[in-house]
Protein backbone atom coordinates (compact mmCIF):
# COMPACT_ATOMS: atom_id res chain seq x y z
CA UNK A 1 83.91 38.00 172.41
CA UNK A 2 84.59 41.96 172.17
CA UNK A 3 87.33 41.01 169.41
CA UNK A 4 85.01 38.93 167.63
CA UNK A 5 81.92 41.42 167.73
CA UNK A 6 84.54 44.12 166.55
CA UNK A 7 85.95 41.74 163.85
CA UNK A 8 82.00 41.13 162.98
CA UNK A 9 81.09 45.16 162.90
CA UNK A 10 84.04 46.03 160.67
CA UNK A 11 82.99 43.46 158.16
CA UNK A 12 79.88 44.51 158.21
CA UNK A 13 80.95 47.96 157.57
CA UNK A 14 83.27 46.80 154.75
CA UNK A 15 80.37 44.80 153.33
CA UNK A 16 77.67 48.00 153.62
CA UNK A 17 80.57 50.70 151.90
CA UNK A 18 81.15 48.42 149.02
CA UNK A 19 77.13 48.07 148.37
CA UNK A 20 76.85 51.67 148.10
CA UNK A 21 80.69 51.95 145.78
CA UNK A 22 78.87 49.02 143.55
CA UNK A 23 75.69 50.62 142.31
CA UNK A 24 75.19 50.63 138.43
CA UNK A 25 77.15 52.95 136.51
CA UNK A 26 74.08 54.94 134.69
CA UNK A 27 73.28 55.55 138.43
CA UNK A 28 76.29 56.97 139.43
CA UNK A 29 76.92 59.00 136.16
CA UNK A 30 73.89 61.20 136.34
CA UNK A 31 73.76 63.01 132.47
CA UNK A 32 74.74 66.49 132.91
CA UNK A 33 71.67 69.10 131.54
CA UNK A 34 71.58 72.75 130.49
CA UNK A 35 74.18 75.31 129.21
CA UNK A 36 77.57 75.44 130.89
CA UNK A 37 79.82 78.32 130.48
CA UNK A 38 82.84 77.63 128.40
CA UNK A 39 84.65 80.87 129.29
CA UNK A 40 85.92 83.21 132.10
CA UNK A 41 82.63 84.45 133.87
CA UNK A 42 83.98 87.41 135.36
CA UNK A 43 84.71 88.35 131.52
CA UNK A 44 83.96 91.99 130.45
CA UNK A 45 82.99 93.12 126.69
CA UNK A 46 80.11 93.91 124.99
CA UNK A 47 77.92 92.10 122.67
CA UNK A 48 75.77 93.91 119.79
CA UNK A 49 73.12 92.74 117.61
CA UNK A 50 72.14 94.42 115.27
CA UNK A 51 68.59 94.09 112.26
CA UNK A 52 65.43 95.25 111.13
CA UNK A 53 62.85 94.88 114.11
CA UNK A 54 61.79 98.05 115.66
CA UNK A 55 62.04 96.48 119.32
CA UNK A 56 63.08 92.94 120.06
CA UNK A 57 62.04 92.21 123.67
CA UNK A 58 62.34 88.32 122.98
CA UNK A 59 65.69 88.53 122.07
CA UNK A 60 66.31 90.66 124.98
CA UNK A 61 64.75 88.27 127.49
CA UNK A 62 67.64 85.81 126.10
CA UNK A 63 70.06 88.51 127.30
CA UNK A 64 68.86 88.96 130.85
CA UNK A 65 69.60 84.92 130.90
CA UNK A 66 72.90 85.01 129.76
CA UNK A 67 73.90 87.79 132.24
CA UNK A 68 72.55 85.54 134.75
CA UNK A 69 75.97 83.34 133.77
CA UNK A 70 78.05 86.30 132.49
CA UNK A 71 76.72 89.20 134.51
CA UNK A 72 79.91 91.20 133.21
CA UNK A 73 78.79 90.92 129.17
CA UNK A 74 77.08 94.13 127.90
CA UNK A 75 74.37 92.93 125.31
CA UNK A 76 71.99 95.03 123.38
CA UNK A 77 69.87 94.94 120.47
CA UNK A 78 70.17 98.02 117.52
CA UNK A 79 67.63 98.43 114.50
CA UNK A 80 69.51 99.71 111.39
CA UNK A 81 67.55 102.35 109.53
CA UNK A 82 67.34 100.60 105.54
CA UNK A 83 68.64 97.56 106.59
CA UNK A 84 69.22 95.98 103.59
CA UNK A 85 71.38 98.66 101.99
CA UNK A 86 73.50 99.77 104.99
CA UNK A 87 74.10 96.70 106.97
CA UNK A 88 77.48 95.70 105.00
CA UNK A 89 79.22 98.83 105.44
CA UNK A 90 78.16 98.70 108.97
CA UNK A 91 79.80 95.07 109.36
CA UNK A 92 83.01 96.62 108.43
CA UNK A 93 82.96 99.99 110.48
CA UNK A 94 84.67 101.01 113.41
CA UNK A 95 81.75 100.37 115.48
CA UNK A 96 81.06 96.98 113.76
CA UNK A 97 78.16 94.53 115.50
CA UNK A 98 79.04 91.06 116.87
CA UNK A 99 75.72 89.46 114.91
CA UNK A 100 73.17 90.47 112.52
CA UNK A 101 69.89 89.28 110.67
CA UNK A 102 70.81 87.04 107.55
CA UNK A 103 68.57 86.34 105.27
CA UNK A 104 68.95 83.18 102.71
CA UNK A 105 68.55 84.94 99.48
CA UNK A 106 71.68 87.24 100.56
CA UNK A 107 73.66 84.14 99.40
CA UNK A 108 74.64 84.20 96.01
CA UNK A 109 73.87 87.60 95.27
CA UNK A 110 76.74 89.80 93.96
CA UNK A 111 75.06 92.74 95.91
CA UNK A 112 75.51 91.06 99.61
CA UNK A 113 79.01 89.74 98.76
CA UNK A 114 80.41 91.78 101.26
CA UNK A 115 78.26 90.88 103.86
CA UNK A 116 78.54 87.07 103.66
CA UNK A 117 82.10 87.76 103.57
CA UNK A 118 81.70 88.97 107.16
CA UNK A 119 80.08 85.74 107.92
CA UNK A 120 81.57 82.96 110.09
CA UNK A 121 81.06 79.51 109.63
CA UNK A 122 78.76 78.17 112.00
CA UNK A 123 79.23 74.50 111.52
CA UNK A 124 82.29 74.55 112.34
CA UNK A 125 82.87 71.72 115.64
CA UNK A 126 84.65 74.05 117.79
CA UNK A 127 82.07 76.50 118.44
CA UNK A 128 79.94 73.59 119.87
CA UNK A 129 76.63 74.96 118.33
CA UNK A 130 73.57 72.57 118.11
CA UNK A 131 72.46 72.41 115.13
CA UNK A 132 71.22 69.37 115.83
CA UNK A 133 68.19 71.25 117.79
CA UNK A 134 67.13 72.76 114.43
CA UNK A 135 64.53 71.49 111.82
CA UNK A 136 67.04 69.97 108.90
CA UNK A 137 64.66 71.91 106.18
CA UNK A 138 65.80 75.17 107.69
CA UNK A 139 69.46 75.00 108.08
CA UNK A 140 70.59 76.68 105.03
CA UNK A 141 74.11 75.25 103.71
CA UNK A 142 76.46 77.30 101.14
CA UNK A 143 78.20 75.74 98.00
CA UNK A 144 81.19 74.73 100.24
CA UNK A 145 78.67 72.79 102.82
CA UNK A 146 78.96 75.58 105.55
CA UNK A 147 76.42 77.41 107.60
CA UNK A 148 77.32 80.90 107.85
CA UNK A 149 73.41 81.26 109.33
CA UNK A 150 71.14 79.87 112.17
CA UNK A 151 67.04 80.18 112.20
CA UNK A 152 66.31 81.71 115.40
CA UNK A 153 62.24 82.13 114.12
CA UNK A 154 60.53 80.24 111.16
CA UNK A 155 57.33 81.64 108.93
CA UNK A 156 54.30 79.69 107.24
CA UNK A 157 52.00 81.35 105.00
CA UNK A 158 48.28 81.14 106.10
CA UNK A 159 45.10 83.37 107.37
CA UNK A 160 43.95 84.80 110.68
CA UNK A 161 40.84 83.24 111.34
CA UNK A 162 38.25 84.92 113.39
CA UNK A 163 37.18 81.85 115.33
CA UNK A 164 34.04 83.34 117.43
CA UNK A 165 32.62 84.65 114.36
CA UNK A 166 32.89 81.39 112.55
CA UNK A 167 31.14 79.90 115.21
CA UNK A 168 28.64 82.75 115.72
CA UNK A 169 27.83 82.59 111.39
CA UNK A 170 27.47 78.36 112.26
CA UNK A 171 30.35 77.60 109.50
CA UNK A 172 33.21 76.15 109.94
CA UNK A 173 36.84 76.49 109.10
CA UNK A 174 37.35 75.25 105.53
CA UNK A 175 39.94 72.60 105.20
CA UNK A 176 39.45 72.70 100.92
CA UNK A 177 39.24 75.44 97.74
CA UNK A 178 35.45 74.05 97.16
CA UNK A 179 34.85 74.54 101.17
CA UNK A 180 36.10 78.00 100.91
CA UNK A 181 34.62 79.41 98.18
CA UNK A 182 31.70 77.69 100.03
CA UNK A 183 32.02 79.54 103.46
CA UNK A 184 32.54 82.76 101.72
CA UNK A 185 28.74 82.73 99.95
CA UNK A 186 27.79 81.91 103.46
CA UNK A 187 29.30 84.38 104.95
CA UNK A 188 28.57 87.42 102.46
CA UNK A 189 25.00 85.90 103.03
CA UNK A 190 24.96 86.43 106.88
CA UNK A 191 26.25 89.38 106.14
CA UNK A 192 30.04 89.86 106.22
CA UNK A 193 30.77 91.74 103.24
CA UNK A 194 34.11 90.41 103.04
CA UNK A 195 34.88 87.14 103.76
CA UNK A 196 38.28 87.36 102.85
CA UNK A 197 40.89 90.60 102.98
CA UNK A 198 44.59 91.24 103.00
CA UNK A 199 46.90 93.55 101.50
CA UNK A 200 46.89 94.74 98.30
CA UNK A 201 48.35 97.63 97.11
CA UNK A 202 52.02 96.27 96.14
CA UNK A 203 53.34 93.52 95.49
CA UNK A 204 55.35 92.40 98.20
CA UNK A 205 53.88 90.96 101.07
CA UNK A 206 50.48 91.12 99.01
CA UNK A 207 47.69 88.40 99.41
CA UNK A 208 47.89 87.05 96.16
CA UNK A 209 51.30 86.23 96.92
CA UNK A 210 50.49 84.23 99.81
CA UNK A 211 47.86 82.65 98.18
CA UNK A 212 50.10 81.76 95.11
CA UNK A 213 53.79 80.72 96.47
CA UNK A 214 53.23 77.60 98.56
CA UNK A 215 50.70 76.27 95.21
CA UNK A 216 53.71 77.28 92.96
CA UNK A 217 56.34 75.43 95.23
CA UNK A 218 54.18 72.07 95.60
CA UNK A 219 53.88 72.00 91.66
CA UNK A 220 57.32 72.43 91.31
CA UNK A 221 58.73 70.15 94.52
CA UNK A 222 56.91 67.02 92.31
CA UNK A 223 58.94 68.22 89.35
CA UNK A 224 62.89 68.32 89.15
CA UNK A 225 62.76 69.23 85.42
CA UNK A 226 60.25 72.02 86.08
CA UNK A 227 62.50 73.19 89.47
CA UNK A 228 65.66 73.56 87.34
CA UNK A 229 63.76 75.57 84.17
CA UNK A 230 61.67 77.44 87.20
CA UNK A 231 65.46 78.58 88.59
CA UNK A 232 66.59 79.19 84.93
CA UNK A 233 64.34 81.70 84.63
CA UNK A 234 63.11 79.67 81.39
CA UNK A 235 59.91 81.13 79.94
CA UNK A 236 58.75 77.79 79.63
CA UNK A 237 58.48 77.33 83.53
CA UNK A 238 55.63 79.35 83.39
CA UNK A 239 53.12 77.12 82.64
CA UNK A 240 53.67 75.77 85.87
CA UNK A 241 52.21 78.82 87.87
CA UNK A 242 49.05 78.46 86.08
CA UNK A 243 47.26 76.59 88.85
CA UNK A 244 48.51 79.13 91.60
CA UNK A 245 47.63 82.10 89.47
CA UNK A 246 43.56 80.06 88.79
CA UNK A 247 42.92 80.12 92.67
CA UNK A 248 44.10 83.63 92.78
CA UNK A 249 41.60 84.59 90.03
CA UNK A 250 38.76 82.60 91.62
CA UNK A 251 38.79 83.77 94.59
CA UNK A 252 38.64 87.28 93.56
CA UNK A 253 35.99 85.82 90.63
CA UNK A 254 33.76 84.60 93.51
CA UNK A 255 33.65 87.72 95.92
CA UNK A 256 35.69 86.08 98.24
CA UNK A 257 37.56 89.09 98.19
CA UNK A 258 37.05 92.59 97.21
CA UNK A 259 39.73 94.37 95.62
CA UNK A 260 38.87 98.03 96.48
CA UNK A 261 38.13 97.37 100.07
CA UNK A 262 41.60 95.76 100.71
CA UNK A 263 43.38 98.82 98.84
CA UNK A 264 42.13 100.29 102.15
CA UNK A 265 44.65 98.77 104.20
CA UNK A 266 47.74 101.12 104.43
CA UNK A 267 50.50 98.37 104.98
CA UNK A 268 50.78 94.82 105.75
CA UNK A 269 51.75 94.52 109.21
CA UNK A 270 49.95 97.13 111.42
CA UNK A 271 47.32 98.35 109.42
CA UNK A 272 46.45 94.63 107.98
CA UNK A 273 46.09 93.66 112.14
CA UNK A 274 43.85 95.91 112.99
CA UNK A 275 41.65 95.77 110.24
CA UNK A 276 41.38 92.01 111.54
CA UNK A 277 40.96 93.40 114.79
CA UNK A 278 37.34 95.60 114.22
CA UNK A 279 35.68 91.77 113.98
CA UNK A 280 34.14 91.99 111.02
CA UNK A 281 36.50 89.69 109.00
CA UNK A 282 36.45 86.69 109.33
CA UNK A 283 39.88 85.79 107.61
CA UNK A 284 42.67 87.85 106.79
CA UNK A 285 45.40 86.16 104.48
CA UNK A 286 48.69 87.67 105.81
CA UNK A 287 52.02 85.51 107.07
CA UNK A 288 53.30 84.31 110.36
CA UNK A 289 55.58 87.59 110.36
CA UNK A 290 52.21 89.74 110.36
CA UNK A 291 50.91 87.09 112.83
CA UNK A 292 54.07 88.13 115.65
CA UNK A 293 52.41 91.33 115.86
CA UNK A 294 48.88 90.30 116.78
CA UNK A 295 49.25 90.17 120.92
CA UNK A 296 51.24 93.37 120.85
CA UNK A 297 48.32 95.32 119.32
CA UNK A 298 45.06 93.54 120.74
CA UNK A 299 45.50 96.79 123.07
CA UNK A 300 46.29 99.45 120.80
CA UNK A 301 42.94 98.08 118.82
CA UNK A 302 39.68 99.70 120.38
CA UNK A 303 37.18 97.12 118.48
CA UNK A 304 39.58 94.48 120.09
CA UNK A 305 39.48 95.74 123.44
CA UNK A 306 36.05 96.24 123.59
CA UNK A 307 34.73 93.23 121.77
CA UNK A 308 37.57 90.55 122.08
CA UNK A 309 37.46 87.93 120.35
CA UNK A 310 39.44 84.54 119.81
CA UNK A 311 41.53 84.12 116.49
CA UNK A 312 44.14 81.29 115.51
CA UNK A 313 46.40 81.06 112.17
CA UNK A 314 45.13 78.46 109.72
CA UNK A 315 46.22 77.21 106.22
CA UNK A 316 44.59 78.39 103.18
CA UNK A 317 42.85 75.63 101.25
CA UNK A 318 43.78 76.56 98.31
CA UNK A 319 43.40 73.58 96.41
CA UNK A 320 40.62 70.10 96.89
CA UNK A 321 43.98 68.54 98.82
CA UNK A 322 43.92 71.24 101.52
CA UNK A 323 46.58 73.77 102.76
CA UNK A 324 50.33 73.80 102.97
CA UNK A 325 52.79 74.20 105.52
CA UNK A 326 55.69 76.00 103.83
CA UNK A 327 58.35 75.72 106.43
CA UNK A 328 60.94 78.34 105.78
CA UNK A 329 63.01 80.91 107.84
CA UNK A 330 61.95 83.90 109.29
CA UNK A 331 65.08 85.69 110.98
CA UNK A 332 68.27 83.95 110.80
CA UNK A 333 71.41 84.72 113.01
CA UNK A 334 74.95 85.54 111.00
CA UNK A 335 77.95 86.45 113.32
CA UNK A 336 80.57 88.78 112.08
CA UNK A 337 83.87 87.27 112.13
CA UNK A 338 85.64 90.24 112.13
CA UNK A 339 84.21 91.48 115.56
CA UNK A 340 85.51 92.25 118.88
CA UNK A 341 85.36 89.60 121.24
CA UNK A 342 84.34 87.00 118.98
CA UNK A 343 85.18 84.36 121.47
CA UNK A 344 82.35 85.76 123.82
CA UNK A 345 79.96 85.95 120.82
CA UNK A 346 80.17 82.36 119.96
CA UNK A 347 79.65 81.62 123.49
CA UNK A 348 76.60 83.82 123.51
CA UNK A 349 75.27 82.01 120.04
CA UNK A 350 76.16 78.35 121.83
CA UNK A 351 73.79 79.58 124.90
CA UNK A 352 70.98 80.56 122.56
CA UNK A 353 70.95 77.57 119.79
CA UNK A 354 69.21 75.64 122.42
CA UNK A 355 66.18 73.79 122.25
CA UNK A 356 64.27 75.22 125.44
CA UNK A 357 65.87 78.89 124.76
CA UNK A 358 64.77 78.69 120.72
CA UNK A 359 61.00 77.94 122.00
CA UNK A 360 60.95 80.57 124.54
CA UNK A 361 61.93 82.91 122.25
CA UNK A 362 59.39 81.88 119.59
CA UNK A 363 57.00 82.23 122.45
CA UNK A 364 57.50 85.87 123.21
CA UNK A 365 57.54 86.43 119.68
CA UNK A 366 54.55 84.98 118.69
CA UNK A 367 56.40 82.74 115.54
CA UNK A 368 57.11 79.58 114.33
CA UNK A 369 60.00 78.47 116.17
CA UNK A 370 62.88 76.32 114.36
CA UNK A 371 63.06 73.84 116.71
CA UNK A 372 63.15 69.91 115.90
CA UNK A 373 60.30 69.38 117.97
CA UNK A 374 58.43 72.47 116.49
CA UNK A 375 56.02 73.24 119.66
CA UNK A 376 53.19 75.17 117.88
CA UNK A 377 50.61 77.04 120.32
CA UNK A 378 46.95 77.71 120.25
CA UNK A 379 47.13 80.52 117.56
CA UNK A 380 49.35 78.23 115.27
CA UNK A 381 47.88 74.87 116.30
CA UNK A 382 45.90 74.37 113.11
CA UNK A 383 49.36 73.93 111.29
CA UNK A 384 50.02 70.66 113.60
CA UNK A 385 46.99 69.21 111.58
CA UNK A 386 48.97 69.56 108.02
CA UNK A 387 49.93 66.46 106.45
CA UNK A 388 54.00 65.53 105.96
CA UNK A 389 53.18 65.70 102.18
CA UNK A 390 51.89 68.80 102.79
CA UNK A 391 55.13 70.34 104.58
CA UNK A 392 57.45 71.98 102.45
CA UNK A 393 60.86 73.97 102.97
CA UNK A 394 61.89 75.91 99.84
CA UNK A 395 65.70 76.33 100.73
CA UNK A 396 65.43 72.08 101.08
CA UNK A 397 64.21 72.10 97.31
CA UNK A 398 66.43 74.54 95.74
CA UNK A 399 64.17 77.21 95.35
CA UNK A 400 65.84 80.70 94.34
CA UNK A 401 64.68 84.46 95.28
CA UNK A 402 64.64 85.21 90.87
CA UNK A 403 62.08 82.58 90.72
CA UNK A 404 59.94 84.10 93.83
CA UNK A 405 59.91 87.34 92.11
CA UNK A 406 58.30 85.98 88.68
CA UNK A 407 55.38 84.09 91.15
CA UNK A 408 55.27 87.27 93.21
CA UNK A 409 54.81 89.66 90.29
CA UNK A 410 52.55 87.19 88.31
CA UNK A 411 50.11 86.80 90.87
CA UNK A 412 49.96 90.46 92.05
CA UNK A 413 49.04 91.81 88.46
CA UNK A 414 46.22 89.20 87.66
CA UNK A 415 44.97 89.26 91.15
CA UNK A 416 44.66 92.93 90.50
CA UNK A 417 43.11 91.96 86.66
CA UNK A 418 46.62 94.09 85.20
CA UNK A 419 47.05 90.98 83.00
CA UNK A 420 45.40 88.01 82.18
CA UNK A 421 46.76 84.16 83.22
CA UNK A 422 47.88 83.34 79.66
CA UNK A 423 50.24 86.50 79.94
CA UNK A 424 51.68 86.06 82.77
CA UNK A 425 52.63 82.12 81.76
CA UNK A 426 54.12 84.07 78.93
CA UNK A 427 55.79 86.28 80.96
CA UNK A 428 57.62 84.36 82.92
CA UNK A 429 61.39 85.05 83.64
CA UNK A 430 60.76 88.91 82.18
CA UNK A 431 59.08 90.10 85.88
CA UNK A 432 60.96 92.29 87.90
């Protein structure tokens, strides 16, 4: 009997350890998750990044990560005084940066040769970078089909919207031109003097530009033939601004905005917040770039502090269709192929292409992050409501910085009544 109850017990046991070897295979394969170093962590060398922002505490957040896996790995973040002009000869120097801000328009144009030269291609399979985590309309590809850049924030083009005072006038948010022009009589008549402000005094970054692009880009995304005479420069491309350059005029032609007051506001970025910030306007058309700075300076603004208020970032309705979502990069990502310890860079731009570390940068930030899910929160929500139709991205269609420039300097001088609409059609491929 002891034999058999043995003989019993160790087929028993057999019987219970092959149960637990048989379970299914997607059970006993669990998907690994998260980044996993590639490379030596006990590695030492430093990492520099180098652009235009003044500070860049999101970015630096993304450091403190990384040295949580590669506590050896000196990163830091350097603004270049004149970016634009100095940042090739600083790619080449003897204290060269790993990565630096890229910008899309640097492509193609003879006077950033040298610095896409610097560029490494960031498609390429072995660097194991997801692209794949990206919104397609803002990967930007070069002649040859390469990447040599990565969004790390996307912009939109819209208005900071004073939402208490909206609801304290009993109007609502306008969704169309007719609405707007609508909400501003009813505003001027409960007695904010102006409805509508933004920058004015040059042409870059100015209000009628913001107003004008994404109307400019819609015409043209429903027209090949008018795309490629738009990129030609062709004179007869002009024609095609004429409905942007309208809304431009009739807003200012309704008092929805008033010239002279806006030529108050110093510059577009910290001046243009807290003019927004003393509560007495109820929209301010600016960019999502102007938008990063908002949380930064609610404290720095005494109106704000003392009479907060709630504020999001809307579309203008610019037309009876509604707004636009023009879904194009803010800050893109370039790594210099010719720097030190490129192997550690990659590694560093493999950690930080990344879903979950995209967002949380985007977060800090305060933009539009590239992301394919593209999380939008409560100051950007109103975006989430634009139609697909309505969602453009200009590097997707083809569009070119010349052409920006002739829609940029068009609408600046009749927004400003320098030249009527019929000239600037006429004008077109002459603005520089």
């Amino acid at each position: 009997m002891r034999k058999l109850l043995c003989t019993i017990l160790i087929i028993c046991t057999l019987i219970s350890l092959a149960a637990c070897g048989s379970k299914p295979e997607e059970e006993q394969q669990e998907p690994e998750t998260g980044f996993k170093p590639a490379l030596d962590t006990n590695t030492s060398c430093k990492i520099t990044v180098v652009g235009s922002y003044d500070n860049f505490e999101a970015l630096e957040a993304e450091f403190d990560k990384f040295n949580e896996i590669y506590p050896n790995v000196q990163l830091s973040y350097v603004k270049l005084d004149d970016y634009n002009n100095v940042v090739g000869a600083t790619l080449g120097s003897n204290d060269k940066p790993n990565i630096f801000f890229s910008y899309t328009w640097m492509n193609g144009n003879e006077k950033y040769d040298t610095v896409v030269a610097h560029m490494e291609d960031l498609s390429d399979p072995a660097l194991g970078l997801n692209l794949d985590c990206i919104r397609p309309g803002l990967v930007n590809h070069d002649k040859n089909g390469n990447v040599m850049m990565v969004p790390i924030f996307s912009r939109t083009y819209g208005m900071l919207v004073n939402d208490d005072l909206f609801k304290k006038a009993g109007v609502s948010v306008p969704t169309t031109l007719t609405e707007l022009i609508d909400v501003c009589e009813k505003l001027r008549n409960s007695g904010y003097s102006n409805p509508m402000m933004g920058y004015t005094l040059k042409s870059s970054g100015s209000f009628m530009y913001t107003i004008a692009y994404p109307m400019f880009i819609t015409t043209l995304a429903g027209n090949p033939q008018a795309l490629e005479l738009a990129n030609k420069l062709d004179p007869a491309a002009g024609e095609y601004m004429r409905p942007a350059l309208e809304a431009v005029e009739k807003l200012v032609q309704n008092s929805c905005i008033d010239i002279a007051e806006c030529d108050k506001i110093e510059d577009n970025y910290n001046q243009a917040i807290l003019r927004f910030f003393e509560g007495d306007v109820p929209m301010m058309i600016c960019t999502a770039d102007i938008v990063s700075g908002t949380k930064k300076r609610e404290s720095q603004s005494e109106a704000f502090s003392s009479s907060p208020f709630n504020y999001s970032f809307a579309p203008v309705p610019m037309s009876d269709e509604g707004g636009y979502f023009i879904d194009s990069p803010s800050i893109q990502f370039s790594v210099n192929k010719d720097c030190d310890d490129l192997d550690m860079t990659n590694e560093f731009m493999r950690f930080l292409i990344d879903t979950e570390e995209l967002n949380n940068m985007a977060s800090i930030k305060r933009l539009v992050s590239p992301t394919a899910e593209l999380p939008l929160n409560s100051v950007y929500a109103p975006f989430g409501q634009v139609p697909e139709e309505r969602t453009l991205s200009p590097e997707v269609l083809g569009i070119t910085d010349p052409l920006t420039v002739q829609i940029r300097q068009a609408s600046f001088q009749v927004g400003r009544g320098e030249i009527s609409i019929d000239e600037a059609v006429t004008k077109y491929g002459s603005f520089e």
